[in-house]
Protein backbone atom coordinates (compact mmCIF):
# COMPACT_ATOMS: atom_id res chain seq x y z
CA UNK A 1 139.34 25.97 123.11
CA UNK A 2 138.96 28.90 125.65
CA UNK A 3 142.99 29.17 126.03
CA UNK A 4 143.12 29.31 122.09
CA UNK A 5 140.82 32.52 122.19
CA UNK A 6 142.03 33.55 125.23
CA UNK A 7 145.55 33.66 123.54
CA UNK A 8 144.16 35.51 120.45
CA UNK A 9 142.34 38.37 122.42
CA UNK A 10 145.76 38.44 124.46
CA UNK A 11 147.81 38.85 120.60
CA UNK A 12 145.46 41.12 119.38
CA UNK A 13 145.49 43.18 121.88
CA UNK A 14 148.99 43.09 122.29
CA UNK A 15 149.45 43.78 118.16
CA UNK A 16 146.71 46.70 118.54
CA UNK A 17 148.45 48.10 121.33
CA UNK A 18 151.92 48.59 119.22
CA UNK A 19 150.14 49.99 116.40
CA UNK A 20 148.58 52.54 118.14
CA UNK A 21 151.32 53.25 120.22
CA UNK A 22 153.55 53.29 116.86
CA UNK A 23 151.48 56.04 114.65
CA UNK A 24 150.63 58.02 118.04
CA UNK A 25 154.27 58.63 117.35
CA UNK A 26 154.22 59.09 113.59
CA UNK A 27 151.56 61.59 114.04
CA UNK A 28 153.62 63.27 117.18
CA UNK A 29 156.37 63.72 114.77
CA UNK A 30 154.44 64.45 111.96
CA UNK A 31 152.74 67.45 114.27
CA UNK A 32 156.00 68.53 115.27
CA UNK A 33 157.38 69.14 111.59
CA UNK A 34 154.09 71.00 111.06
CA UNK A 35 155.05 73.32 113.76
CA UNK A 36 158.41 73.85 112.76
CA UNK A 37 157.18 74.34 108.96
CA UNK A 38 155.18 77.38 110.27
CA UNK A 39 158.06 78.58 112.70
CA UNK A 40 160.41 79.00 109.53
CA UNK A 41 157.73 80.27 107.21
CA UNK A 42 156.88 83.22 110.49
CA UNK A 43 161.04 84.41 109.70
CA UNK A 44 161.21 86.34 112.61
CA UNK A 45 158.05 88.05 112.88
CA UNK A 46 156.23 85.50 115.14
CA UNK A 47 156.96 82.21 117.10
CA UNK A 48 155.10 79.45 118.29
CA UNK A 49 154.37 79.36 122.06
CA UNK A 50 152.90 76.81 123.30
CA UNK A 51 151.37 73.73 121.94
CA UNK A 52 149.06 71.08 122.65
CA UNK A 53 147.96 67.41 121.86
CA UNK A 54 143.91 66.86 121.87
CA UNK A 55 144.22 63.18 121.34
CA UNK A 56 146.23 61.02 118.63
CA UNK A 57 145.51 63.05 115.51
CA UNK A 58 144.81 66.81 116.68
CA UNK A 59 147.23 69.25 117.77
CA UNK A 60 146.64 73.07 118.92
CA UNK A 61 149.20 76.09 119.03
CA UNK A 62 148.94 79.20 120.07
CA UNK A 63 151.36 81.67 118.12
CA UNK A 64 153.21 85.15 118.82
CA UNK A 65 153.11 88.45 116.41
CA UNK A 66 155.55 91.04 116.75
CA UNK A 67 153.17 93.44 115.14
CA UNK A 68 149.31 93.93 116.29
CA UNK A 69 147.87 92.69 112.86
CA UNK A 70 147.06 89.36 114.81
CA UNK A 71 145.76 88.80 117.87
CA UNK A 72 144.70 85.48 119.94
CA UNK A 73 146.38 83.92 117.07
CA UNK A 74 146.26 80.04 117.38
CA UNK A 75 146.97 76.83 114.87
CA UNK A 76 145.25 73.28 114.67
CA UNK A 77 146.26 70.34 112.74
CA UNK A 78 144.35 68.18 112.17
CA UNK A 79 146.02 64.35 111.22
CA UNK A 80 144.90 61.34 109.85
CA UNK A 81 143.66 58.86 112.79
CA UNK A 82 146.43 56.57 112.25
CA UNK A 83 146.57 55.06 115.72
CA UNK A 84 143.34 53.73 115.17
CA UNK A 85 142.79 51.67 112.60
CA UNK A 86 139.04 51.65 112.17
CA UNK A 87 138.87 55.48 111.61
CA UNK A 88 141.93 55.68 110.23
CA UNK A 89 140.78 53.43 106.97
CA UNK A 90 137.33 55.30 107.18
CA UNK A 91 139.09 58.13 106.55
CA UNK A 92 141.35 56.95 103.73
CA UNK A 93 137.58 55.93 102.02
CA UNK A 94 136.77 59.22 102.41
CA UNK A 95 139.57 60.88 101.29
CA UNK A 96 140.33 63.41 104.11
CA UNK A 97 142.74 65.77 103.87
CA UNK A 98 145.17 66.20 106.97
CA UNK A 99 145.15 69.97 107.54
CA UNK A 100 146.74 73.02 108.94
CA UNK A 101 144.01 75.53 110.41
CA UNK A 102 145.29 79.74 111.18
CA UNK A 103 142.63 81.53 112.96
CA UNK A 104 143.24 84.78 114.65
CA UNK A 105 141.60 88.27 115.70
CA UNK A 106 142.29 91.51 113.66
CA UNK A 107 143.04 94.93 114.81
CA UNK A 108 140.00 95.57 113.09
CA UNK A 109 136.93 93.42 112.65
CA UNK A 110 135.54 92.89 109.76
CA UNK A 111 131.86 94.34 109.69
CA UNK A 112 131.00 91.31 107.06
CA UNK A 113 130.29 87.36 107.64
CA UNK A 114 132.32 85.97 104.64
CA UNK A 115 133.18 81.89 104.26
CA UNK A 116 135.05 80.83 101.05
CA UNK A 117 135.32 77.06 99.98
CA UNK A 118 137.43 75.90 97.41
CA UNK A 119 135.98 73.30 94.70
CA UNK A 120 137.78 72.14 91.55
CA UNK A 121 135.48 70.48 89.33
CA UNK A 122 137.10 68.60 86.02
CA UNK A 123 135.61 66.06 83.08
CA UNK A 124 137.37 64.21 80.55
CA UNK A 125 135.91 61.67 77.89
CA UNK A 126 136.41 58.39 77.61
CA UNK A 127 137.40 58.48 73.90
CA UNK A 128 140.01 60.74 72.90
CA UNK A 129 139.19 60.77 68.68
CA UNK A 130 135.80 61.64 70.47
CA UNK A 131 137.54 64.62 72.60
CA UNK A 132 139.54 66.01 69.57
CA UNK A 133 136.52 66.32 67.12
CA UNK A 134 133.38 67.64 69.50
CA UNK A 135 134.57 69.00 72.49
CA UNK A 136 136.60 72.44 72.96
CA UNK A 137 138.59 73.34 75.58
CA UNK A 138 138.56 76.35 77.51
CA UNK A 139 140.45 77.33 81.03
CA UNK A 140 138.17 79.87 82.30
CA UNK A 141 138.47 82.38 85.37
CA UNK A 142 137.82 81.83 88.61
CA UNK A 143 134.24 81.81 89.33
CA UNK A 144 132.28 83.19 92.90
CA UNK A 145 129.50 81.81 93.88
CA UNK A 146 127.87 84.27 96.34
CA UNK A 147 124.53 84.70 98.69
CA UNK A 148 124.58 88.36 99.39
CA UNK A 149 121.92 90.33 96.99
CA UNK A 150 123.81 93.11 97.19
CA UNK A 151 128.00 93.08 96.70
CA UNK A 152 129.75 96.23 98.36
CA UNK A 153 133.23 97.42 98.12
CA UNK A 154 134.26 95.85 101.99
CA UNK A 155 134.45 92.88 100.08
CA UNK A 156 136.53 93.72 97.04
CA UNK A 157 140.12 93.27 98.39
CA UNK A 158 139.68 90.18 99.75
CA UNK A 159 138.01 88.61 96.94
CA UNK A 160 140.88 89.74 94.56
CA UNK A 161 143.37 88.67 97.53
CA UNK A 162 141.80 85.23 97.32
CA UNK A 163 141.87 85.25 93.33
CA UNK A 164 145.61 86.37 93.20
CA UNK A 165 146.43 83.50 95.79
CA UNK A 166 145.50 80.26 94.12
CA UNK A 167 148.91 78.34 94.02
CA UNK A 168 148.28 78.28 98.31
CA UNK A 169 145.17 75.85 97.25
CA UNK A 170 142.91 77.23 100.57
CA UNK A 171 140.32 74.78 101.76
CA UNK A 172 138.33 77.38 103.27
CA UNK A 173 138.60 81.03 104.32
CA UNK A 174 136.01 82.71 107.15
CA UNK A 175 135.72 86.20 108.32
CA UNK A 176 132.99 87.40 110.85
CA UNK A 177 133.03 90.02 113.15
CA UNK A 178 132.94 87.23 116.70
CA UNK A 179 136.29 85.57 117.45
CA UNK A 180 137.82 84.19 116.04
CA UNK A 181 137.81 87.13 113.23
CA UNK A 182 139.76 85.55 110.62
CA UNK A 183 140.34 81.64 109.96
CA UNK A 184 142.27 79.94 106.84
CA UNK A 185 142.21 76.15 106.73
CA UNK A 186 144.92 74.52 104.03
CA UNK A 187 145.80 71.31 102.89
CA UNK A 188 148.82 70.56 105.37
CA UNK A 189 150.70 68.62 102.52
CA UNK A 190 151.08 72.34 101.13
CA UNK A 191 152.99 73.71 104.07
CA UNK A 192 155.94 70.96 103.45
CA UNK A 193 157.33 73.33 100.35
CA UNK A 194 159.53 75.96 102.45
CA UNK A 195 158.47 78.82 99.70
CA UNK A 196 155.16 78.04 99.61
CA UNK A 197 154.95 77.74 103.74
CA UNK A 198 156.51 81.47 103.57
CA UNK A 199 154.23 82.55 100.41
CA UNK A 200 151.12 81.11 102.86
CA UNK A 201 152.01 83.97 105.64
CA UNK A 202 152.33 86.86 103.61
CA UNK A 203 148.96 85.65 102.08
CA UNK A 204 147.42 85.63 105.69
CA UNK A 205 148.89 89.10 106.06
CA UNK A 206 147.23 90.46 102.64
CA UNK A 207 143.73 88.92 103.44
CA UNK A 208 143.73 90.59 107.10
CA UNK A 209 144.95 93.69 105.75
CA UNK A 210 142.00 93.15 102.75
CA UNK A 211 139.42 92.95 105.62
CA UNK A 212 140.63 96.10 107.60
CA UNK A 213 141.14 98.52 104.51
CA UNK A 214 138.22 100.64 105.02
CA UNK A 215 139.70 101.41 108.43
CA UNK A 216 143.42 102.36 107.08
C-alpha cells in the first residue's frame, strides 16, 4: 500500500512538473509575441530594451522614445497563470483578462489625479415577441461618471481623446502628477491586430499630449 502512494505522489509530481514546465513556455512565447506586437506597432520611433520575467505569468519591459514625450517608459503583461493549475482555473472562473500595461512619465505632469475604467453594461429579454412590442432601443453616448464637484478645462482633451478612442477598448487609464505620470492598461488580445497595435500608440501619444496642452 505505501509503494502504491508512493508511486502516485512520484506520477503526480512528475505529470505536474511537465505541465508547468510546458505553459511556463507557452506563456514565455506568448510574452515574447507581446513584445514584438509593440516593437512593430513603435515603427521606428521607439524600441524595446530590456525585458524581464517576474515569475510564470508576468513580464516587465522597459522601452526607448526617440522624442522626449515619454520618459521612464516601461510595459507589463500580465498572463494567465497557466503553469499552475490551481490559479490558473481560478482565474478562468473569474474571467481575467491577460493584459498589456504602458506607463510612462510626461514632459509635463499633469497637475490633475484622473483614473478612467471602462464598463459595458448590456440587457436583453428573454422573449423576443416581448422585446419587439414593449421595449425600445436606443444606443446612447458615452457616459462619465465623475467625483470632482467642479470640471475644468485641464481635463477636456483627454476626456474627448478617450471618447474618440473606443475601438482600443482601454481597461483603465491613470494620470497623476507622481510617477509614473501616465498609465494605460488594455486587453492584450487587442494588441494581436497589427492596425489596431499601431492605432494603440498614436492613442498613447494623443492622451499625453491631451494632459500637457495647457503647457504647449
Amino acid at each position: 500500500m505505501g509503494r502504491l502512494l508512493v508511486i502516485d505522489a512520484l506520477g503526480a509530481s512528475l505529470v505536474l512538473t511537465l505541465w508547468y514546465l510546458a505553459f511556463a513556455r507557452y506563456n514565455h512565447r506568448k510574452g515574447a509575441a507581446a513584445l514584438r506586437w509593440v516593437q512593430l506597432a513603435c515603427r521606428g520611433r521607439g524600441k524595446v530594451i530590456e525585458s524581464r520575467w517576474f515569475g510564470s505569468s508576468r513580464l516587465q519591459a522597459r522601452l526607448q522614445f526617440a522624442s522626449r514625450r515619454f520618459d521612464n517608459a516601461r510595459l507589463t503583461v500580465n498572463l494567465r497563470p497557466r503553469p499552475l493549475p490551481l490559479r490558473w482555473l481560478f482565474s478562468c472562473w473569474q474571467k481575467q483578462k491577460e493584459t498589456l500595461t504602458f506607463e510612462a512619465d510626461l514632459d509635463f505632469p499633469p497637475g490633475f489625479h484622473l483614473e478612467v475604467f471602462n464598463h459595458r453594461w448590456c440587457g436583453k429579454s428573454e422573449r423576443r415577441d416581448e422585446l419587439s412590442k414593449d421595449w425600445e432601443i436606443h444606443r446612447p453616448g458615452p457616459v462619465v461618471l465623475t467625483t470632482r464637484a467642479k470640471w475644468t478645462q485641464d481635463l477636456s482633451p483627454v476626456v474627448k481623446t478617450l471618447i474618440s478612442s473606443r475601438e482600443h477598448s482601454f481597461l483603465r487609464v491613470q494620470f497623476r502628477p507622481d510617477s509614473p505620470n501616465f498609465s494605460v492598461t488594455v486587453a492584450l488580445e487587442a494588441m494581436q491586430d497589427p492596425d489596431a497595435a499601431s492605432g494603440f500608440l498614436t492613442v498613447l501619444r494623443e492622451l499625453a499630449a491631451g494632459a500637457s496642452a495647457k503647457h504647449l
